[in-house]
C-alpha atoms as a PDB file:
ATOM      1  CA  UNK A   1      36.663   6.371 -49.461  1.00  0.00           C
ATOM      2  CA  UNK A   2      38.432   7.189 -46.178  1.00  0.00           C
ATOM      3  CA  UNK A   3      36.834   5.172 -42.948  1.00  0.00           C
ATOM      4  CA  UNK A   4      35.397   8.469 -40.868  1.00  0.00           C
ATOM      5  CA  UNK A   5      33.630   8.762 -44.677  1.00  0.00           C
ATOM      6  CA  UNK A   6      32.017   5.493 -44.481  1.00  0.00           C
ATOM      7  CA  UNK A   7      30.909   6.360 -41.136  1.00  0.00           C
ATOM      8  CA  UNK A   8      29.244   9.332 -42.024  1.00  0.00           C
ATOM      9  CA  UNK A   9      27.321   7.140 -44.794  1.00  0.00           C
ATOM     10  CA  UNK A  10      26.255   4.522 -42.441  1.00  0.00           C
ATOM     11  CA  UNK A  11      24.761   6.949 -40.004  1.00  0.00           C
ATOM     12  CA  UNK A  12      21.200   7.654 -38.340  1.00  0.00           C
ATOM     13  CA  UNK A  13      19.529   9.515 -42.094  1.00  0.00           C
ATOM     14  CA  UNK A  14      17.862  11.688 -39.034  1.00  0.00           C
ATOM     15  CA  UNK A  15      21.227  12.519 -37.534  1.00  0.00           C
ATOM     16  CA  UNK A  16      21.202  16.465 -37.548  1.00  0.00           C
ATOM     17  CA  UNK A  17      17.660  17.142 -38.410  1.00  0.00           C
ATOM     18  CA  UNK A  18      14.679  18.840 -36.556  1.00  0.00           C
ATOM     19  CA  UNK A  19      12.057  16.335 -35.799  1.00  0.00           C
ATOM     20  CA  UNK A  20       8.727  17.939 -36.715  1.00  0.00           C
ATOM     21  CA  UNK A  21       6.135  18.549 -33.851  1.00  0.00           C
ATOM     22  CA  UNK A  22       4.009  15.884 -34.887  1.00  0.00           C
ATOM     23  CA  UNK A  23       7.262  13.209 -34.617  1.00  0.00           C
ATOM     24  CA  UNK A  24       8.064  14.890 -31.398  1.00  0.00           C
ATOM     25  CA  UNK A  25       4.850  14.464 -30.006  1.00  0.00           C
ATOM     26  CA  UNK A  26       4.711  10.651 -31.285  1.00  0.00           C
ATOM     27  CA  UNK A  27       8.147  10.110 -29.531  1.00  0.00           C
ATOM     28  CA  UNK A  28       6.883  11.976 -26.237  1.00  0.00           C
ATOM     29  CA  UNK A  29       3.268   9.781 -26.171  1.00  0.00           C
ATOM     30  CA  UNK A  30       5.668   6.769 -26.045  1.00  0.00           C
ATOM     31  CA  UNK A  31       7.635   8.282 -23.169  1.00  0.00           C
ATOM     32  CA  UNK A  32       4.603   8.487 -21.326  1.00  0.00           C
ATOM     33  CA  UNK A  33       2.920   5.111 -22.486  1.00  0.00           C
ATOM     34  CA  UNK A  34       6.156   3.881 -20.258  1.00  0.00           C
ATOM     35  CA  UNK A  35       6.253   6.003 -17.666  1.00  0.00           C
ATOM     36  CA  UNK A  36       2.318   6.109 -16.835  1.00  0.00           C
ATOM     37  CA  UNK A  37       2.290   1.822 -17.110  1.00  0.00           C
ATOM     38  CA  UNK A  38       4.755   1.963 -14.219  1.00  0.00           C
ATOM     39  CA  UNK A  39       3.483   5.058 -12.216  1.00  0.00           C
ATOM     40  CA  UNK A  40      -0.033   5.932 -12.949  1.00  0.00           C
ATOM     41  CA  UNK A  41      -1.723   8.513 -13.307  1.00  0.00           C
ATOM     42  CA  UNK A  42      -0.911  10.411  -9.726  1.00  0.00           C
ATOM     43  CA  UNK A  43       2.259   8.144  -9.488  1.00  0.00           C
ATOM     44  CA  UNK A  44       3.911   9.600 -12.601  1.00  0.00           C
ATOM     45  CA  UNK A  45       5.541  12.952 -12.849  1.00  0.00           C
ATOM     46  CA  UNK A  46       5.884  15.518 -16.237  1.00  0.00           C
ATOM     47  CA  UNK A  47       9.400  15.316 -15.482  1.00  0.00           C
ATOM     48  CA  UNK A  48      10.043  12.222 -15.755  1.00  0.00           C
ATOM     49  CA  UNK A  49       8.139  11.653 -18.999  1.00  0.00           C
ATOM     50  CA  UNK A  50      10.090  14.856 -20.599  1.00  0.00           C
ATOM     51  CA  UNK A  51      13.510  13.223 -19.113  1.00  0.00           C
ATOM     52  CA  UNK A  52      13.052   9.983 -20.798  1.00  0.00           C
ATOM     53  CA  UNK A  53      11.274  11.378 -24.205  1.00  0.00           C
ATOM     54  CA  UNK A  54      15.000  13.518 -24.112  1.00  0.00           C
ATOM     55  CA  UNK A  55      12.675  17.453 -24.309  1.00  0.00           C
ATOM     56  CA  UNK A  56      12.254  19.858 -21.557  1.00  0.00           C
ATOM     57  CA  UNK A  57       8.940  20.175 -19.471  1.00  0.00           C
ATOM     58  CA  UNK A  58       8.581  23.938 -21.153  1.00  0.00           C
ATOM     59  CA  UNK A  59       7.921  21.984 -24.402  1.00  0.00           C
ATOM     60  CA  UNK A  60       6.393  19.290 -23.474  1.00  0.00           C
ATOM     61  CA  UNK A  61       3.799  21.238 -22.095  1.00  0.00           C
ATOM     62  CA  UNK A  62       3.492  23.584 -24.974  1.00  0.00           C
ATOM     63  CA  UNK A  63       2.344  20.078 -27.500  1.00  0.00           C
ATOM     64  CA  UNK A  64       0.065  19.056 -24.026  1.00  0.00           C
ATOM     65  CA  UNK A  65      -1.444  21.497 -22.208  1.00  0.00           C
ATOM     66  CA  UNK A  66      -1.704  19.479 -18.675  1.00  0.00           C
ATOM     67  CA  UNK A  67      -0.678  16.103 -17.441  1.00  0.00           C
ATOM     68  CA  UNK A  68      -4.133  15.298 -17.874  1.00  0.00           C
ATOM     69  CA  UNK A  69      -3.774  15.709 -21.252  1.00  0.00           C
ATOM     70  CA  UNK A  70      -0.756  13.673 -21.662  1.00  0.00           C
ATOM     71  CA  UNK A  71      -2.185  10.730 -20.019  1.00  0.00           C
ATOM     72  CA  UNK A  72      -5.141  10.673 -22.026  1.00  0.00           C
ATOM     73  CA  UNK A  73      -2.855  10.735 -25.080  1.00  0.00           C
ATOM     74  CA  UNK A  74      -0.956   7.699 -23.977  1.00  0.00           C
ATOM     75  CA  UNK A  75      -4.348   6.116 -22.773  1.00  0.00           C
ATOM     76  CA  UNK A  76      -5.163   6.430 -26.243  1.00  0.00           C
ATOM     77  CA  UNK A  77      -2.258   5.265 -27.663  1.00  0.00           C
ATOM     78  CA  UNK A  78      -3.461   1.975 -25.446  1.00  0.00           C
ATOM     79  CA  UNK A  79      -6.654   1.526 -27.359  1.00  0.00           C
ATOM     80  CA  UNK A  80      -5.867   2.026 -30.671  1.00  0.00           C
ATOM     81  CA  UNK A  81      -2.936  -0.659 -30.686  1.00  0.00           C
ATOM     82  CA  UNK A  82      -6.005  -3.088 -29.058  1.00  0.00           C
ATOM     83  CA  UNK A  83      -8.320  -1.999 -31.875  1.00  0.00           C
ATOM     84  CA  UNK A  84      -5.543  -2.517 -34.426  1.00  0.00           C
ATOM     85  CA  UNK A  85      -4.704  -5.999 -33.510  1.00  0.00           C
ATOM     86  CA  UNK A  86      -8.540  -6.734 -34.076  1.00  0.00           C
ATOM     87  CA  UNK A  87      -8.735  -5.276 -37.237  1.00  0.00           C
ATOM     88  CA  UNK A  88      -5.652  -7.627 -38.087  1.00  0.00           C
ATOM     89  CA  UNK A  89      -7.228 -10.566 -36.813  1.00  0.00           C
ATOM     90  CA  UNK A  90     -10.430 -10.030 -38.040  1.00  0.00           C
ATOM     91  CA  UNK A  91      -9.612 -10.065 -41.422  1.00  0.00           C
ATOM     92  CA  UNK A  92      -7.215 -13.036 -41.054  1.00  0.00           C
ATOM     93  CA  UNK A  93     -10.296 -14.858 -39.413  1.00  0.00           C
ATOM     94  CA  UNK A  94      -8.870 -18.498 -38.625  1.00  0.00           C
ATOM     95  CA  UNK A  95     -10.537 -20.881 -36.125  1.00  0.00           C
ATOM     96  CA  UNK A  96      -8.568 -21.688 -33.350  1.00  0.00           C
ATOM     97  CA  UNK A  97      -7.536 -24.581 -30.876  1.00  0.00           C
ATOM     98  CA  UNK A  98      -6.447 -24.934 -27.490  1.00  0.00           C
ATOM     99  CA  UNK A  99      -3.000 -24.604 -28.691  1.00  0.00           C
ATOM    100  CA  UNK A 100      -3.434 -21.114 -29.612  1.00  0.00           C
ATOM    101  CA  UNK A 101      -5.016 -20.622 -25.792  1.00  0.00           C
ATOM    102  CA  UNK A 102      -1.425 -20.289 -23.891  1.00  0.00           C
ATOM    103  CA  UNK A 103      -3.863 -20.284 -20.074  1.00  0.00           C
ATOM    104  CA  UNK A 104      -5.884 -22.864 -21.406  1.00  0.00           C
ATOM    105  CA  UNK A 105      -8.947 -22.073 -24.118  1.00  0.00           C
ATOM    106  CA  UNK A 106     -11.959 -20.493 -22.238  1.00  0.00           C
ATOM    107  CA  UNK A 107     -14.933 -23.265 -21.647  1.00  0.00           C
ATOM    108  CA  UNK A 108     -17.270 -21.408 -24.284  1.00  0.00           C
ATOM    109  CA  UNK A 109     -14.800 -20.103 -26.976  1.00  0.00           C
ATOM    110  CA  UNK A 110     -15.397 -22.949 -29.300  1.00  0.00           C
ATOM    111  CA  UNK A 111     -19.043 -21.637 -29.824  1.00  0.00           C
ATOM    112  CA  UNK A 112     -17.267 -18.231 -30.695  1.00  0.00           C
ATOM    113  CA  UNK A 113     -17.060 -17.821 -34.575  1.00  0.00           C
ATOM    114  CA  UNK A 114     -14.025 -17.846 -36.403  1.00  0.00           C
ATOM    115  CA  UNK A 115     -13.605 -13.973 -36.639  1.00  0.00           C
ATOM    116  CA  UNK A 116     -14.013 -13.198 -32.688  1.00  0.00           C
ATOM    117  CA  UNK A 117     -11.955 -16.172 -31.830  1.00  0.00           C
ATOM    118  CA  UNK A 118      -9.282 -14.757 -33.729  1.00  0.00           C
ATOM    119  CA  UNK A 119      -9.714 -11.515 -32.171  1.00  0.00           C
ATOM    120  CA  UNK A 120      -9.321 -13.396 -28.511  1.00  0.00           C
ATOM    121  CA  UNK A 121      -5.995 -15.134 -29.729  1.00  0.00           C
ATOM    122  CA  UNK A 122      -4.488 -11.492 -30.786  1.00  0.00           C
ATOM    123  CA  UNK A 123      -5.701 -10.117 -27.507  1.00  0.00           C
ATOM    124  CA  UNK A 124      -3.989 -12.844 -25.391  1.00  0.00           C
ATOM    125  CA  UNK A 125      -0.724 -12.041 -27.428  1.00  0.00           C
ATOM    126  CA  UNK A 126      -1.212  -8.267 -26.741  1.00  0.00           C
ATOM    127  CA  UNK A 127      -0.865  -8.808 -23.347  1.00  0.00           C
ATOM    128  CA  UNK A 128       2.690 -10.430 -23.371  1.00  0.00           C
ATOM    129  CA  UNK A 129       3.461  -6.480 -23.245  1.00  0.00           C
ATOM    130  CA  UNK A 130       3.228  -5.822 -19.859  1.00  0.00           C
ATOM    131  CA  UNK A 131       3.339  -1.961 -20.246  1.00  0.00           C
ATOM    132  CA  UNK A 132       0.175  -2.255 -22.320  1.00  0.00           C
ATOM    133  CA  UNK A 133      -1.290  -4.348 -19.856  1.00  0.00           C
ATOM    134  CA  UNK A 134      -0.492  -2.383 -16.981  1.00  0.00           C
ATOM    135  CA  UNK A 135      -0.794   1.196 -18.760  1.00  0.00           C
ATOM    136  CA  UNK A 136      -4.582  -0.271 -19.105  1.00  0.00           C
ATOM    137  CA  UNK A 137      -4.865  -1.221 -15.694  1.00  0.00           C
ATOM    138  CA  UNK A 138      -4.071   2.364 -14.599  1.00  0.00           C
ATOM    139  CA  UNK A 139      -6.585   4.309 -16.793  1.00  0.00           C
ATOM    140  CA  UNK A 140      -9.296   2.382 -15.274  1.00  0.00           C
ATOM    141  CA  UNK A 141      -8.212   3.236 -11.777  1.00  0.00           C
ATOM    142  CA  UNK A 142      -7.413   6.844 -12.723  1.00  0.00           C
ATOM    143  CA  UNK A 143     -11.630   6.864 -13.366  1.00  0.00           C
ATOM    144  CA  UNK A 144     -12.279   8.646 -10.105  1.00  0.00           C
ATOM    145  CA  UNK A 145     -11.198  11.709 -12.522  1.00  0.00           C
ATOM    146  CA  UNK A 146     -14.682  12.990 -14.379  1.00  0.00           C
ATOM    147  CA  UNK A 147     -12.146  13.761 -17.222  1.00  0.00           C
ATOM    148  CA  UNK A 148     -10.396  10.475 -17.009  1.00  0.00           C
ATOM    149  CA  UNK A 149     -13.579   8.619 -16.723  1.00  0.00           C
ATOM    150  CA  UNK A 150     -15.508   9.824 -19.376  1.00  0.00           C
ATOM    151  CA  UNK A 151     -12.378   9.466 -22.239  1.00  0.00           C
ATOM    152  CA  UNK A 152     -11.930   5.787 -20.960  1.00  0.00           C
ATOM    153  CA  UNK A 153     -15.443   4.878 -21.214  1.00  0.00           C
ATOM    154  CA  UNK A 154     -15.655   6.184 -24.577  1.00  0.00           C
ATOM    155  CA  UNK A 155     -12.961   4.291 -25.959  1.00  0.00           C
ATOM    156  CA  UNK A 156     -14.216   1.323 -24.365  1.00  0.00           C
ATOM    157  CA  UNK A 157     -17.165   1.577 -26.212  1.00  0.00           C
ATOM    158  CA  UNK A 158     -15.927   2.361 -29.211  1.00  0.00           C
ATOM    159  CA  UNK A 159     -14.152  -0.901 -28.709  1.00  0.00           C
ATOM    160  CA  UNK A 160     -16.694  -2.791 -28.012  1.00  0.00           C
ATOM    161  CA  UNK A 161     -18.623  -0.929 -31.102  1.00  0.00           C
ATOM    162  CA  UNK A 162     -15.870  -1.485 -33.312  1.00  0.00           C
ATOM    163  CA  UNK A 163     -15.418  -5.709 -32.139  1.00  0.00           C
ATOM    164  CA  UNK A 164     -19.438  -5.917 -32.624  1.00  0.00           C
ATOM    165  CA  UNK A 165     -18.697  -4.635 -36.315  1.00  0.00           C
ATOM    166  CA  UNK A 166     -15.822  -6.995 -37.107  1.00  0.00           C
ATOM    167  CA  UNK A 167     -17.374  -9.873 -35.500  1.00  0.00           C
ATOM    168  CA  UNK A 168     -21.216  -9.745 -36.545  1.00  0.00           C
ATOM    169  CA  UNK A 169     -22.044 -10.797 -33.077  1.00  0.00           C
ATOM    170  CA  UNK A 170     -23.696  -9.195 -30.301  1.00  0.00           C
ATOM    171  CA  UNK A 171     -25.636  -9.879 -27.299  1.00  0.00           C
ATOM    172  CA  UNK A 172     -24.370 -13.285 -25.286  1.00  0.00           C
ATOM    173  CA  UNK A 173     -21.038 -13.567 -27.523  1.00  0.00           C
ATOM    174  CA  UNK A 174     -19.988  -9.951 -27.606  1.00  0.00           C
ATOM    175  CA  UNK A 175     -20.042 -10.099 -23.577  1.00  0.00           C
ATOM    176  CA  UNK A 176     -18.702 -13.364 -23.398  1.00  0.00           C
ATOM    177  CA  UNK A 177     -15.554 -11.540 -25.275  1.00  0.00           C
ATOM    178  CA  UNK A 178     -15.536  -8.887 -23.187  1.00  0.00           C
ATOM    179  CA  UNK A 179     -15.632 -10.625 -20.030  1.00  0.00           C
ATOM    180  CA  UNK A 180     -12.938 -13.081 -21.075  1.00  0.00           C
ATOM    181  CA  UNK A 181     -10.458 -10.118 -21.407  1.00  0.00           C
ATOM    182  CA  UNK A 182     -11.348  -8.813 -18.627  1.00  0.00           C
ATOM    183  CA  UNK A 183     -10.866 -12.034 -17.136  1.00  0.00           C
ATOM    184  CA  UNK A 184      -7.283 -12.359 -19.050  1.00  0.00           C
ATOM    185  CA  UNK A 185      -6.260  -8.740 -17.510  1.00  0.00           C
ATOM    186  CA  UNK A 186      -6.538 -10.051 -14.099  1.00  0.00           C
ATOM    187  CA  UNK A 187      -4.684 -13.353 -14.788  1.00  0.00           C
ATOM    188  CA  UNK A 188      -2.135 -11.670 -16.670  1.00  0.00           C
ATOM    189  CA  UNK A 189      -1.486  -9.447 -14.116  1.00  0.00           C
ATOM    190  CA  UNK A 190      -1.216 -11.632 -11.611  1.00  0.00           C
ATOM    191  CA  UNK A 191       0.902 -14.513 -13.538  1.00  0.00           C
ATOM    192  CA  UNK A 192      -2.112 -16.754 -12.780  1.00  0.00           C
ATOM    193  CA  UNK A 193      -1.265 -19.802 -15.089  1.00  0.00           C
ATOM    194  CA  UNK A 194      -3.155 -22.609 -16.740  1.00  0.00           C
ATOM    195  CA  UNK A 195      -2.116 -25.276 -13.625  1.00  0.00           C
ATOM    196  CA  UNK A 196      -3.564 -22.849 -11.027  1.00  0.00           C
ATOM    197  CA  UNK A 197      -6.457 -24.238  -9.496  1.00  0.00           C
ATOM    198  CA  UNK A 198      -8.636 -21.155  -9.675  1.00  0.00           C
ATOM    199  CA  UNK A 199      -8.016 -20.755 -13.482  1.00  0.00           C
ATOM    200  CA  UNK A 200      -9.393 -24.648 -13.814  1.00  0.00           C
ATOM    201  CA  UNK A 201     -12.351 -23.948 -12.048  1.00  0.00           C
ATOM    202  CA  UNK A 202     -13.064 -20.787 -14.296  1.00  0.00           C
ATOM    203  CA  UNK A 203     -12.364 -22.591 -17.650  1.00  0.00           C
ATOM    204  CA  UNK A 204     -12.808 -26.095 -17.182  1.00  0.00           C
ATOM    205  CA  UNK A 205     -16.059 -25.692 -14.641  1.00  0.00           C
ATOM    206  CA  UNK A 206     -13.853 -27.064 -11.742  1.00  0.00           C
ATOM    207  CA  UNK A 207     -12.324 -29.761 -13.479  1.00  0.00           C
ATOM    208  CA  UNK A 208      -8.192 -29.553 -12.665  1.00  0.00           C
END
């Protein structure tokens, strides 16, 4: 076997071959998942989504029919990699410790029970991806759109429906969740760590 043969071997198995729409449109919802995390909604442009998913704008807008569209796609794409970390988590169900709380574990997580404190600890490590963290950021303030708003807060509350079902909880605990990751977006966002003084005074009730 000659050397340019065992190159040919070795090679991408998708070398030469017509991704289907359904790949393409995977590929091109991953494009914008990037693109949208760093420009928003108004901020980002079609073109630059079809330049880095490597497909014209002509196509891209024949698998989505507007921008709109497109976003909501990779807004999606946001939500269901949150939902699939808790289904993960849930069914690995461990109890935690402050170890496993890298900004300190939250004043009332220890009455959480095993299942939703689980579901915290895959959260936190979610948001080590900044593009999911900030692609998240930007379909809430993309809301002002009716069409934007109303996709958002259904897949918010299918989160929050789909948490209640892994967890058993409601009521007190289920907001107490929901409140802590909301609380986790900001101090993600803004690098607040465990030694700042406001982030002791919201988990340790103002001890430092």
């Amino acid at each position: 076997m000659t050397p340019a043969a065992s190159t040919t071997r070795t090679a991408d198995p998708r070398a030469g071959q017509r991704l289907t729409a359904d790949e393409r449109r995977a590929e091109i919802v991953e494009a914008a998942v990037k693109a949208f995390a760093k420009g928003g909604f108004d901020g980002t442009s079609t073109d630059d989504i079809a330049r880095i998913a490597g497909v014209s704008q002509p196509y891209l807008f024949r698998l989505f029919g507007t921008k709109r569209d497109l976003f909501l796609a990779a807004v999606g794409r946001c939500f269901d990699r949150i939902g699939e970390a808790f289904d993960v988590a849930a069914a690995q169900e461990a109890a935690l410790g402050p170890d496993d709380f890298p900004l300190g574990m939250p004043a009332n997580a220890q009455h959480y029970p095993p299942v939703l404190q689980s579901m915290g600890h895959a959260y936190k490590e979610l948001l080590r991806d900044r593009t999911l963290l900030h692609l998240q950021l930007h379909a809430f303030a993309a809301c002002g759109d009716p069409e934007v708003r109303g996709y958002v807060r259904d897949r918010f509350a299918g989160l929050v429906e789909r948490v209640a079902a892994l967890s058993g909880t409601d009521g007190d605990a289920l907001r107490g969740f929901f409140a802590e990751g909301m609380l986790l977006n900001v101090a993600s966002a803004t690098e607040m760590t465990a030694g700042h003084p406001t982030w002791a005074l919201l988990c340790d009730g103002g001890s430092a």
